[in-house]
Protein backbone atom coordinates (compact mmCIF):
# COMPACT_ATOMS: atom_id res chain seq x y z
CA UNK A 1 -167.97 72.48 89.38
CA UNK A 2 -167.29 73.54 93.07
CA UNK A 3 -164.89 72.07 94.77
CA UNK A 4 -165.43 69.63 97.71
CA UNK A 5 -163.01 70.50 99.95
CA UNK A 6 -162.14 68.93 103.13
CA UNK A 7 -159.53 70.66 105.28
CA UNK A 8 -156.84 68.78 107.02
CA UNK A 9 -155.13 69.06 110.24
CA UNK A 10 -151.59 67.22 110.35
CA UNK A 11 -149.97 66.89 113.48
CA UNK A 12 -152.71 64.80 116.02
CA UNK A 13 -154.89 64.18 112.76
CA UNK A 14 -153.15 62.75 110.05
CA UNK A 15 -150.55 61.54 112.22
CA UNK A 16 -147.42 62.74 115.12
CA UNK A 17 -147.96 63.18 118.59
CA UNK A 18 -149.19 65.98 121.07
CA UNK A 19 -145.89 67.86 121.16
CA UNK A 20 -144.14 67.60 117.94
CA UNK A 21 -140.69 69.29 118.37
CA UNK A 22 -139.01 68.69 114.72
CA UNK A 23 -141.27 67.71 111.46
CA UNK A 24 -139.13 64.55 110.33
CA UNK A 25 -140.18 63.19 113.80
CA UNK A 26 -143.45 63.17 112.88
CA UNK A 27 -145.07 59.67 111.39
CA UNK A 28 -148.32 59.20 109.60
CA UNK A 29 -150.79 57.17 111.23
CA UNK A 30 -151.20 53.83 110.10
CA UNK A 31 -154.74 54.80 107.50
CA UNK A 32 -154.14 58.19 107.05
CA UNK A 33 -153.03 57.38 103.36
CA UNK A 34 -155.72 55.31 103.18
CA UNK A 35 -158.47 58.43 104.57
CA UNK A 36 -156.47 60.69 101.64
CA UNK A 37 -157.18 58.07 99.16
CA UNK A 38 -160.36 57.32 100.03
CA UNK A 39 -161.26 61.38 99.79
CA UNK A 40 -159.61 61.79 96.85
CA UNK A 41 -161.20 58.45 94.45
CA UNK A 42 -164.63 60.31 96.30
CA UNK A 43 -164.02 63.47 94.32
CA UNK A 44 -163.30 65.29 97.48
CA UNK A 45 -160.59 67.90 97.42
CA UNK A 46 -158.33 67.34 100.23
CA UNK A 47 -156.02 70.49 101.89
CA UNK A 48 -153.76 70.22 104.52
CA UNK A 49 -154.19 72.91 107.11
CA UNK A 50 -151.51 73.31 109.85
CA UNK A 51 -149.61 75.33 112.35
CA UNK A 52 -145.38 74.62 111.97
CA UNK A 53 -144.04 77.27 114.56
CA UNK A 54 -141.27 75.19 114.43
CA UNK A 55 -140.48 77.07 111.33
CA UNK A 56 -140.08 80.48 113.50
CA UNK A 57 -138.57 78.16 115.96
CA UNK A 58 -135.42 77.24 113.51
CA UNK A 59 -136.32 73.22 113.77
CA UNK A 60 -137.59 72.68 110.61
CA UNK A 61 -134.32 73.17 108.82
CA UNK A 62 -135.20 72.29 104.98
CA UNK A 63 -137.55 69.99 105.63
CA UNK A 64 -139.57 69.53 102.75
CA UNK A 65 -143.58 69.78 103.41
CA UNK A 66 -144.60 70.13 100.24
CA UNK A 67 -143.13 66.47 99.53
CA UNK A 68 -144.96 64.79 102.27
CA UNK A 69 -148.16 66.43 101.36
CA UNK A 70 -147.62 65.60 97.63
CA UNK A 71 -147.11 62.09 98.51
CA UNK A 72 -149.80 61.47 101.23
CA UNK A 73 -152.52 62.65 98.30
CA UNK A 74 -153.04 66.37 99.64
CA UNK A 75 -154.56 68.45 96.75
CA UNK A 76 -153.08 71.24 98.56
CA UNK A 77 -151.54 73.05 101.91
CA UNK A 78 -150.87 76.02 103.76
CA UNK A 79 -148.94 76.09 106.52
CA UNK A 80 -148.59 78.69 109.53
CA UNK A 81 -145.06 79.16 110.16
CA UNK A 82 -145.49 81.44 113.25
CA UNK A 83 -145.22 81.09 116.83
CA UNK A 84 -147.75 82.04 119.26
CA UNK A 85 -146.79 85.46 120.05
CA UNK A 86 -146.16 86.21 116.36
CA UNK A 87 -150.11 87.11 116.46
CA UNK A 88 -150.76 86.58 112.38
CA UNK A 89 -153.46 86.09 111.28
CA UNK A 90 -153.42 82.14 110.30
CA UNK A 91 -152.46 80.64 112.98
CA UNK A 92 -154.99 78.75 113.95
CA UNK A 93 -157.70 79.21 115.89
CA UNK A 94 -157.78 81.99 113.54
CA UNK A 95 -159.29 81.55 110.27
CA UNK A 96 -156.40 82.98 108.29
CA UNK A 97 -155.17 79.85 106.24
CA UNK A 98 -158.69 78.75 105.20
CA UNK A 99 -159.47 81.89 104.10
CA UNK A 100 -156.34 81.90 101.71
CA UNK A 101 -157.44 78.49 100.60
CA UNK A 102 -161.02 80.25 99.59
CA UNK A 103 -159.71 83.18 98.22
CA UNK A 104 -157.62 81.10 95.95
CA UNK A 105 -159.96 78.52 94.64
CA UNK A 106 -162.59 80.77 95.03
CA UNK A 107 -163.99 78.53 97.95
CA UNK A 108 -167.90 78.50 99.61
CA UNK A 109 -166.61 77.71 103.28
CA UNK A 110 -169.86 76.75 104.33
CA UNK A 111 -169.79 73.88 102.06
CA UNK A 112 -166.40 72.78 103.18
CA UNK A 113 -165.44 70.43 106.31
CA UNK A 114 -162.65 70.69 109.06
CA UNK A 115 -160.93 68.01 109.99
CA UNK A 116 -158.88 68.27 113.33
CA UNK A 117 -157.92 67.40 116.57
CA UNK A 118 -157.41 70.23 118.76
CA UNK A 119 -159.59 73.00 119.76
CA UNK A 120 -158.12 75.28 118.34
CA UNK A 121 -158.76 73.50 114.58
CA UNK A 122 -162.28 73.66 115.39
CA UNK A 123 -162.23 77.58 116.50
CA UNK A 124 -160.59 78.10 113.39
CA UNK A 125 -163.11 75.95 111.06
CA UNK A 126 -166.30 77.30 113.23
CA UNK A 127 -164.97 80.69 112.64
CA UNK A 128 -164.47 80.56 108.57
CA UNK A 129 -168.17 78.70 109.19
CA UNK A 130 -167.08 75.50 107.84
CA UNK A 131 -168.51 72.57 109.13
CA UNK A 132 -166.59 70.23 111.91
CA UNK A 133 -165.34 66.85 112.31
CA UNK A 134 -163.04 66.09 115.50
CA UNK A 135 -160.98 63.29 115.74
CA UNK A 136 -160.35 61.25 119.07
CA UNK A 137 -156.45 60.84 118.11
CA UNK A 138 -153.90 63.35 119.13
CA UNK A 139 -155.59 66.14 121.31
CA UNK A 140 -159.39 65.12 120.39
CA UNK A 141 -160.08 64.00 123.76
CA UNK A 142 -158.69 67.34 125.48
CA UNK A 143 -160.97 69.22 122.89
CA UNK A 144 -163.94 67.28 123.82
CA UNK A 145 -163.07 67.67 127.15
CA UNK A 146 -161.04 70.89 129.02
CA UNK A 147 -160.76 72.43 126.09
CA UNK A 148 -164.12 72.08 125.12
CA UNK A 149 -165.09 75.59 126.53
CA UNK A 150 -162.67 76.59 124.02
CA UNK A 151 -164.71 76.51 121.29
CA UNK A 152 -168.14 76.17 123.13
CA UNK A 153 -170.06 78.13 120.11
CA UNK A 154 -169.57 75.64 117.85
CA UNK A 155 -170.61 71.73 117.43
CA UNK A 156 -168.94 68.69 115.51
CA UNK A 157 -170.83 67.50 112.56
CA UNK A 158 -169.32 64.30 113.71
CA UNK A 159 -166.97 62.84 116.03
CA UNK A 160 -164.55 60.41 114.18
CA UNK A 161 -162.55 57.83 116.05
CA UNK A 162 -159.40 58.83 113.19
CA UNK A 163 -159.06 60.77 110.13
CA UNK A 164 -159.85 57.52 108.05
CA UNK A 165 -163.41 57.06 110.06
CA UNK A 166 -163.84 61.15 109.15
CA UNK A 167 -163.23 60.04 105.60
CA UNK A 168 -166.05 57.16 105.34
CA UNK A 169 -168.14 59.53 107.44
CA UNK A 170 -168.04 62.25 104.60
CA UNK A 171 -167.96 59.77 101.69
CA UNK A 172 -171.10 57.77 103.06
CA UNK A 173 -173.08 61.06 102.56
CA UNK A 174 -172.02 61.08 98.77
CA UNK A 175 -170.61 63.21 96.20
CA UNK A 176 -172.19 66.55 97.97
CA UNK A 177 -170.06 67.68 101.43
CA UNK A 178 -173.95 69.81 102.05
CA UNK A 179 -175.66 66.41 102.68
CA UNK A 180 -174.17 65.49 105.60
């Protein structure tokens, strides 16, 4: 059986604010457990998605990702631990860490949704040709707004007022992520 997957932003999406500094600052919002949950009773295969340059930055110290993913219901994560001018290849809005999630579980991107809040989450989804849902939290309004030339080629499945709307968005279309 293929895999529903549903990739995550964290910081703006799942939770934080528009300039987190250190990861222990960060601070899920308030049905972002609930959205995970919700996914994951739906048969949905949620993976966490996100840039840390404050990895390359030496602020993350040993913070432990892997625990908060584990424990929010994640099914899975990779994380970009480059800055900017490191110019890898998975920092998004490059594709890099969805395509490592694909080549892994042997993924059909087209079938899969991205779930963020910046521009540059949707650049990156558009461009592995998964299909987008913005959220208005964190940086969604900049993305919809000055940013939205940004990532002008592509368009938002839906626009989801939080990550837990995205999830009753995707769940309402049923057990297939191609319905919607």
């Amino acid at each position: 059986m293929e895999k529903r997957v549903v990739f995550i932003d964290r910081d703006g999406t799942m939770g934080g604010d528009k300039t987190p500094e250190h990861p222990w600052d960060y601070t899920p919002f308030s049905r972002t457990a609930e959205a995970f949950a919700l996914l994951n009773r739906h048969g949905f295969f949620p993976v966490v998605v996100t840039n840390q340059s404050c990895i390359a930055r030496g602020k993350a110290g040993d913070y432990d990702f892997g625990a908060e993913f584990r424990a929010i219901g994640a099914a899975d994560w990779f994380l970009c631990p480059h800055d900017t001018a490191d110019g890898c290849d998975c920092r998004k809005p490059a594709p890099g860490l969805l395509y490592r999630a694909r080549d892994k579980y042997g993924l059909d991107l087209s079938e899969a949704y991205m779930i963020g809040d910046r521009w540059s989450d949707m650049a990156a989804g558009g461009r592995a040709g998964c299909r987008l849902i913005l959220v208005r939290t964190g940086r969604g309004g900049e993305a919809l707004g000055r940013d939205r030339e940004k990532w002008r080629e592509y368009e938002p499945a839906y626009v989801a007022e939080d990550l837990y709307d995205a999830a009753c968005w995707l769940c309402e279309r049923g057990a297939n992520a191609g319905t919607a």
